[in-house]
N, C-alpha and C. Protein backbone atom coordinates (compact mmCIF):
# COMPACT_ATOMS: atom_id res chain seq x y z
N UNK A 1 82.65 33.55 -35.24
CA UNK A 1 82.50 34.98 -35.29
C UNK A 1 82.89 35.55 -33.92
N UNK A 2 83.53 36.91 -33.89
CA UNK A 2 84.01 37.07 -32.21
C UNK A 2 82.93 38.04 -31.85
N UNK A 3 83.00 37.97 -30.60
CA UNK A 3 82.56 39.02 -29.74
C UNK A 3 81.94 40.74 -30.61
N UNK A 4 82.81 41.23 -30.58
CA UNK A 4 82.58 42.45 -31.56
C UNK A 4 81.82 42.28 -32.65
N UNK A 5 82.11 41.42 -33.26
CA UNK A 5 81.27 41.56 -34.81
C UNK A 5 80.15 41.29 -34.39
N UNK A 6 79.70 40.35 -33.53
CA UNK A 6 78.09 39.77 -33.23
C UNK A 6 77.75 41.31 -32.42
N UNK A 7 78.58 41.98 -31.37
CA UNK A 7 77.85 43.30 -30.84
C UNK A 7 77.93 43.95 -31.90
N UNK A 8 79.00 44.52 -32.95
CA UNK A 8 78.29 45.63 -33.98
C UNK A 8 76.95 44.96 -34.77
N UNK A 9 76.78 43.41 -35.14
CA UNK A 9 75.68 43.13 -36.20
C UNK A 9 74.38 43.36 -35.17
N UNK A 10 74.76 43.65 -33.53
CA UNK A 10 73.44 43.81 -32.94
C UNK A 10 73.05 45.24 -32.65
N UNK A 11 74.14 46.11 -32.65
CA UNK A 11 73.84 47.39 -33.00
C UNK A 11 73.17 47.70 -34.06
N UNK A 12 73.93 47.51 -35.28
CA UNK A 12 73.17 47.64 -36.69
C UNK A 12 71.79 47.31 -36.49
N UNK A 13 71.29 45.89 -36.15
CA UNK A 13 70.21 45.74 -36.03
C UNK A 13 69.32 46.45 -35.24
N UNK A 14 69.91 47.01 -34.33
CA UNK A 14 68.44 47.84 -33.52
C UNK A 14 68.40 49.20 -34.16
N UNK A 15 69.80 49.66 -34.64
CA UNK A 15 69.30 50.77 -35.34
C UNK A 15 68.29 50.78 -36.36
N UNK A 16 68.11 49.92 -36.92
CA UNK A 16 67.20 49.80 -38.07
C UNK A 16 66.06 49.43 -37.70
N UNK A 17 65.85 48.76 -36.79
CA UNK A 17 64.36 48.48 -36.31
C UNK A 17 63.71 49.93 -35.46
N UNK A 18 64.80 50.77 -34.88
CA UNK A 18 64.68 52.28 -34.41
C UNK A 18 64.23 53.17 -35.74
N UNK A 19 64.73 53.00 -36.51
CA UNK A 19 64.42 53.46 -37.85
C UNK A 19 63.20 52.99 -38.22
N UNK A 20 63.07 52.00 -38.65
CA UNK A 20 61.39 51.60 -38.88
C UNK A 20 60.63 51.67 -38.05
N UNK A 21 60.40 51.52 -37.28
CA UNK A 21 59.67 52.25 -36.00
C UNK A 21 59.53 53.50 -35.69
N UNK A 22 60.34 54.56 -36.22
CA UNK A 22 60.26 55.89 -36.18
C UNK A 22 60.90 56.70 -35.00
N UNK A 23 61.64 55.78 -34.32
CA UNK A 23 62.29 56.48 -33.17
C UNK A 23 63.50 56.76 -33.90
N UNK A 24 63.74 57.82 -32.91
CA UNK A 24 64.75 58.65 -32.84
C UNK A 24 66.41 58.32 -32.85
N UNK A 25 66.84 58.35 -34.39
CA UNK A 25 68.62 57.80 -33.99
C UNK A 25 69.02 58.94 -32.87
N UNK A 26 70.56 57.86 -32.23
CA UNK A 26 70.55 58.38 -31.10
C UNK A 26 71.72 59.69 -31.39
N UNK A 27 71.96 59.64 -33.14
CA UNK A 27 72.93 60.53 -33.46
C UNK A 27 72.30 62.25 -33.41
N UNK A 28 70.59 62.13 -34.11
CA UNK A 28 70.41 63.03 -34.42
C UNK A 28 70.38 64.26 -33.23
N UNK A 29 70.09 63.97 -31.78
CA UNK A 29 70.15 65.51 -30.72
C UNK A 29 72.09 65.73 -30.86
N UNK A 30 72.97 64.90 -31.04
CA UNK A 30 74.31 65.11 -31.35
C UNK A 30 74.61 66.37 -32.41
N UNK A 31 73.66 66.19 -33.16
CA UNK A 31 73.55 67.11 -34.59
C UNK A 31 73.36 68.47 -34.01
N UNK A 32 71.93 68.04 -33.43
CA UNK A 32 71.30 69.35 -33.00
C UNK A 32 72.45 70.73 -32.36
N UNK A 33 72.76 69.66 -31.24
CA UNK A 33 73.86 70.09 -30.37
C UNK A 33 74.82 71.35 -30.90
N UNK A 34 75.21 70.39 -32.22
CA UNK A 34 76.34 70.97 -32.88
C UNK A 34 75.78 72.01 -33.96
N UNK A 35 74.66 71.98 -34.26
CA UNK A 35 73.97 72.98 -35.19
C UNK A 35 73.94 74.35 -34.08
N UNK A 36 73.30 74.05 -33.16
CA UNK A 36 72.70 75.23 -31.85
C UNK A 36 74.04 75.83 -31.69
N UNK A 37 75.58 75.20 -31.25
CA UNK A 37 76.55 75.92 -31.01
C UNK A 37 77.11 76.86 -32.01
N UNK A 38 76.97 76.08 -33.65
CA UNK A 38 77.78 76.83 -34.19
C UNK A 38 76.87 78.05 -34.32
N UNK A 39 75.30 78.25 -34.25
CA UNK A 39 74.20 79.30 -34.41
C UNK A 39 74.30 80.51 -33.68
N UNK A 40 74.73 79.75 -31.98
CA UNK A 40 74.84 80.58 -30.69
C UNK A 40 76.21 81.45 -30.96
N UNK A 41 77.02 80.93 -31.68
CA UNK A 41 78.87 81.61 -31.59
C UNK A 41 78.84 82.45 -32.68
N UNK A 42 78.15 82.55 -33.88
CA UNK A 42 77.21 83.06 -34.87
C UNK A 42 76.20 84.32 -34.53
N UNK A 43 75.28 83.96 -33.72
CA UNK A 43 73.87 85.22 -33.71
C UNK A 43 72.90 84.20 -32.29
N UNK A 44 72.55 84.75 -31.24
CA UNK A 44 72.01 84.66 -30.68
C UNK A 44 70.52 84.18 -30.57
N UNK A 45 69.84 85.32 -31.71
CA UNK A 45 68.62 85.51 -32.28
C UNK A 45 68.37 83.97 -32.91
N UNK A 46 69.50 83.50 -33.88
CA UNK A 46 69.18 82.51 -34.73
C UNK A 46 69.05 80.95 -33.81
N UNK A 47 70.22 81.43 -32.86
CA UNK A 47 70.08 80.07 -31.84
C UNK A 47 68.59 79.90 -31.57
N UNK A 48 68.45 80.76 -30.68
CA UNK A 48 66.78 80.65 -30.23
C UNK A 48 65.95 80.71 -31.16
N UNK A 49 66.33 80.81 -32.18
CA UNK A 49 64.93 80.40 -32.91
C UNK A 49 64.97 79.24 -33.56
N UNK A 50 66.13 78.61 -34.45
CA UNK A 50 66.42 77.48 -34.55
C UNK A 50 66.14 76.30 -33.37
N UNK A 51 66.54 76.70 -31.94
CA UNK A 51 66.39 76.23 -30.47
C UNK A 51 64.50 76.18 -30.38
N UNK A 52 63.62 77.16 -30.67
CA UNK A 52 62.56 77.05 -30.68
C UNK A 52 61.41 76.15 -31.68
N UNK A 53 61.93 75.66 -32.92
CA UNK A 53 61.81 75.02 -33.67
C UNK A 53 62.41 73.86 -33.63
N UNK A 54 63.40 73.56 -33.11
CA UNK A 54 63.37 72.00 -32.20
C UNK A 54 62.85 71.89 -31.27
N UNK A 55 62.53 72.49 -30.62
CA UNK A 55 61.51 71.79 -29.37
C UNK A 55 60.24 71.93 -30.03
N UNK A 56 59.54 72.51 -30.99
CA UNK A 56 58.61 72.71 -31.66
C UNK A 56 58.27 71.17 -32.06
N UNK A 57 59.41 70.88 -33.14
CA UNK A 57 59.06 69.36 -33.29
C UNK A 57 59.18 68.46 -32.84
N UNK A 58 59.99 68.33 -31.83
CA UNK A 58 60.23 67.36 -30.70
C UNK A 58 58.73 67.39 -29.50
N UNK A 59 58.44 68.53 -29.30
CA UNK A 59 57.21 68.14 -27.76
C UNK A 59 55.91 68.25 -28.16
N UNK A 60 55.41 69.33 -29.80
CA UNK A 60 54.60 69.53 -29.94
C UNK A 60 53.53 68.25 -30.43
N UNK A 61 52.28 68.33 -30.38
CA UNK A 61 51.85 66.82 -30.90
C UNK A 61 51.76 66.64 -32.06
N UNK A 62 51.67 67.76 -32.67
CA UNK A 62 51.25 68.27 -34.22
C UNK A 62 53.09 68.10 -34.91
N UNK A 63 54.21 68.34 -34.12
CA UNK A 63 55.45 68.50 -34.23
C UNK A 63 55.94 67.68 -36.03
N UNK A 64 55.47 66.85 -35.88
CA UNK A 64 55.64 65.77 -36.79
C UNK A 64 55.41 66.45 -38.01
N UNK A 65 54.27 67.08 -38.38
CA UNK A 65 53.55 67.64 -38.94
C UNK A 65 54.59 69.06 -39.73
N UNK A 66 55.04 69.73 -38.74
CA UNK A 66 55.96 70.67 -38.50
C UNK A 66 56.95 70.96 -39.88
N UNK A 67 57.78 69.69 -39.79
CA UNK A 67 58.97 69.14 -40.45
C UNK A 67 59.33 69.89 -42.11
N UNK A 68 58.18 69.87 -42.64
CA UNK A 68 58.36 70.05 -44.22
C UNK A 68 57.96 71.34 -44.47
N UNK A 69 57.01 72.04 -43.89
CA UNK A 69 56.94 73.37 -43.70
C UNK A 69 57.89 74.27 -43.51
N UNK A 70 58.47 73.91 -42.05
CA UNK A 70 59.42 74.69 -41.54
C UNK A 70 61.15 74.17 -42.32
N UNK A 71 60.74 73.31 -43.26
CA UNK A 71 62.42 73.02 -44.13
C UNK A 71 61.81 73.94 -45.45
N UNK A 72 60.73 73.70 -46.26
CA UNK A 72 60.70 74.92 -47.04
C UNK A 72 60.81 76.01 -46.73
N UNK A 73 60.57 76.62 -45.14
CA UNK A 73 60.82 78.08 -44.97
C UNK A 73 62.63 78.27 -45.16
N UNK A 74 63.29 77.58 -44.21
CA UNK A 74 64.23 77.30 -43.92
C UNK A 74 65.50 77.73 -45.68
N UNK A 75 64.90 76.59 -46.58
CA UNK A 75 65.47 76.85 -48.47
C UNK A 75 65.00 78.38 -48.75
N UNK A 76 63.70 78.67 -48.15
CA UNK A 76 62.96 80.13 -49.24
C UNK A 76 64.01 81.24 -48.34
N UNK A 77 64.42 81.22 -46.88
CA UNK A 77 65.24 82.03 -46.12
C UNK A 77 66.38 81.98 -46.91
N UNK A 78 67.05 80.82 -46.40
CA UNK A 78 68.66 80.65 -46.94
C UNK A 78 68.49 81.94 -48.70
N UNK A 79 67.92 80.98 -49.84
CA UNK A 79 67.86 81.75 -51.21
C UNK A 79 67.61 82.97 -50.73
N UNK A 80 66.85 83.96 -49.96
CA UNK A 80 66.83 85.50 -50.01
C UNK A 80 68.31 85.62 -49.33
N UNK A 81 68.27 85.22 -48.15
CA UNK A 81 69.95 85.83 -47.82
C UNK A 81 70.99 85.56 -48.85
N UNK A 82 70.68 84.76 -49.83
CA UNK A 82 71.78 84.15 -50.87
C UNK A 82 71.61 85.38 -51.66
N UNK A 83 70.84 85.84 -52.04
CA UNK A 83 70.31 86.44 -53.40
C UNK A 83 70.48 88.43 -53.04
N UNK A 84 69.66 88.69 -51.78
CA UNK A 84 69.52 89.75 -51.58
C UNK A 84 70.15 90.02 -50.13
N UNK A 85 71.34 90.12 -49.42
CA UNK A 85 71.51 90.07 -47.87
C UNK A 85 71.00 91.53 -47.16
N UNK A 86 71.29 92.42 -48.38
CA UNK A 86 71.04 93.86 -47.39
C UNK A 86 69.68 94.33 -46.94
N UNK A 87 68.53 92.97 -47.45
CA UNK A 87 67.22 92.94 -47.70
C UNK A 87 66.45 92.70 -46.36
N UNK A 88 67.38 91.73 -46.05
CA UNK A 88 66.89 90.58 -44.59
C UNK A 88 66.86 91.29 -43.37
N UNK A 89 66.09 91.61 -42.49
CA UNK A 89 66.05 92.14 -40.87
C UNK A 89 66.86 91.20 -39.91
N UNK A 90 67.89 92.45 -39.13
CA UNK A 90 68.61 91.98 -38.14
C UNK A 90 70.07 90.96 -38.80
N UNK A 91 69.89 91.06 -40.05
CA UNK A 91 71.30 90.18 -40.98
C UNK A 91 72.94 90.86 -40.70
N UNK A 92 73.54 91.10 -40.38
CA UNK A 92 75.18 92.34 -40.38
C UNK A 92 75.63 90.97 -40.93
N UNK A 93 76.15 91.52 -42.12
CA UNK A 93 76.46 91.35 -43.19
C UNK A 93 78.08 91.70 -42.26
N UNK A 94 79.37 90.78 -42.93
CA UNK A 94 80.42 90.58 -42.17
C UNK A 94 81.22 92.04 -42.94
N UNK A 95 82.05 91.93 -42.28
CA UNK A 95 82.98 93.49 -42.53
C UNK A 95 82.51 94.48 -42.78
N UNK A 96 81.77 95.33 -42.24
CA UNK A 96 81.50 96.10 -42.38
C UNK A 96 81.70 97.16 -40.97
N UNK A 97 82.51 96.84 -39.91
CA UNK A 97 83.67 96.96 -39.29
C UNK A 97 84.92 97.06 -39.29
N UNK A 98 85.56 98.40 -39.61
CA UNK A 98 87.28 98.32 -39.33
C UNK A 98 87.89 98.05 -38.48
N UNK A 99 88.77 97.26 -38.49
CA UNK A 99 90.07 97.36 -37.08
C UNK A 99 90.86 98.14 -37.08
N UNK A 100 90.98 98.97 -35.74
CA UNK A 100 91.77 100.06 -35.97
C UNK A 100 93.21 99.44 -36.36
């Protein structure tokens, strides 16, 4: 077996023992990263609050706890902006701006 295959079968392996153990893949702040930018280039408001709800579950002790709450808010939000947009506070709804 060469070199590589024994380092990826030892990667694989710690990921999964990171996994059962409950630590943190090292993909998921990568995610974050990329969630927060596209939020920030998007709406400001949403960064920081999205931004405040990760550190929520990341430092808080209770954080853990956090998770399933704040993903049902997260579905019940998304469905009203789906359903009703002119409903939602602070939403601008796209075109509703001309170019001269």
């Amino acid at each position: 077996m060469s070199d590589e295959v024994r380092s990826a079968r030892r990667d694989l392996t710690a990921l999964r023992i990171q996994r059962q153990e409950g630590r943190p893949s090292p993909r998921k702040p990568l995610y974050a990263v990329i969630a927060l930018f596209a939020l920030g280039v998007m709406s400001l408001f949403w960064m920081a609050a999205i931004g405040a709800v990760i550190f929520a579950e990341k430092v808080l002790p209770f954080g853990g706890r956090l998770t399933r709450p704040l993903a049902l808010a997260f579905v019940v939000l998304g469905l009203w902006i789906a359903l009703d947009p002119g409903s939602v506070p602070g939403l601008v709804e796209p075109g509703g701006m001309q170019m001269p």
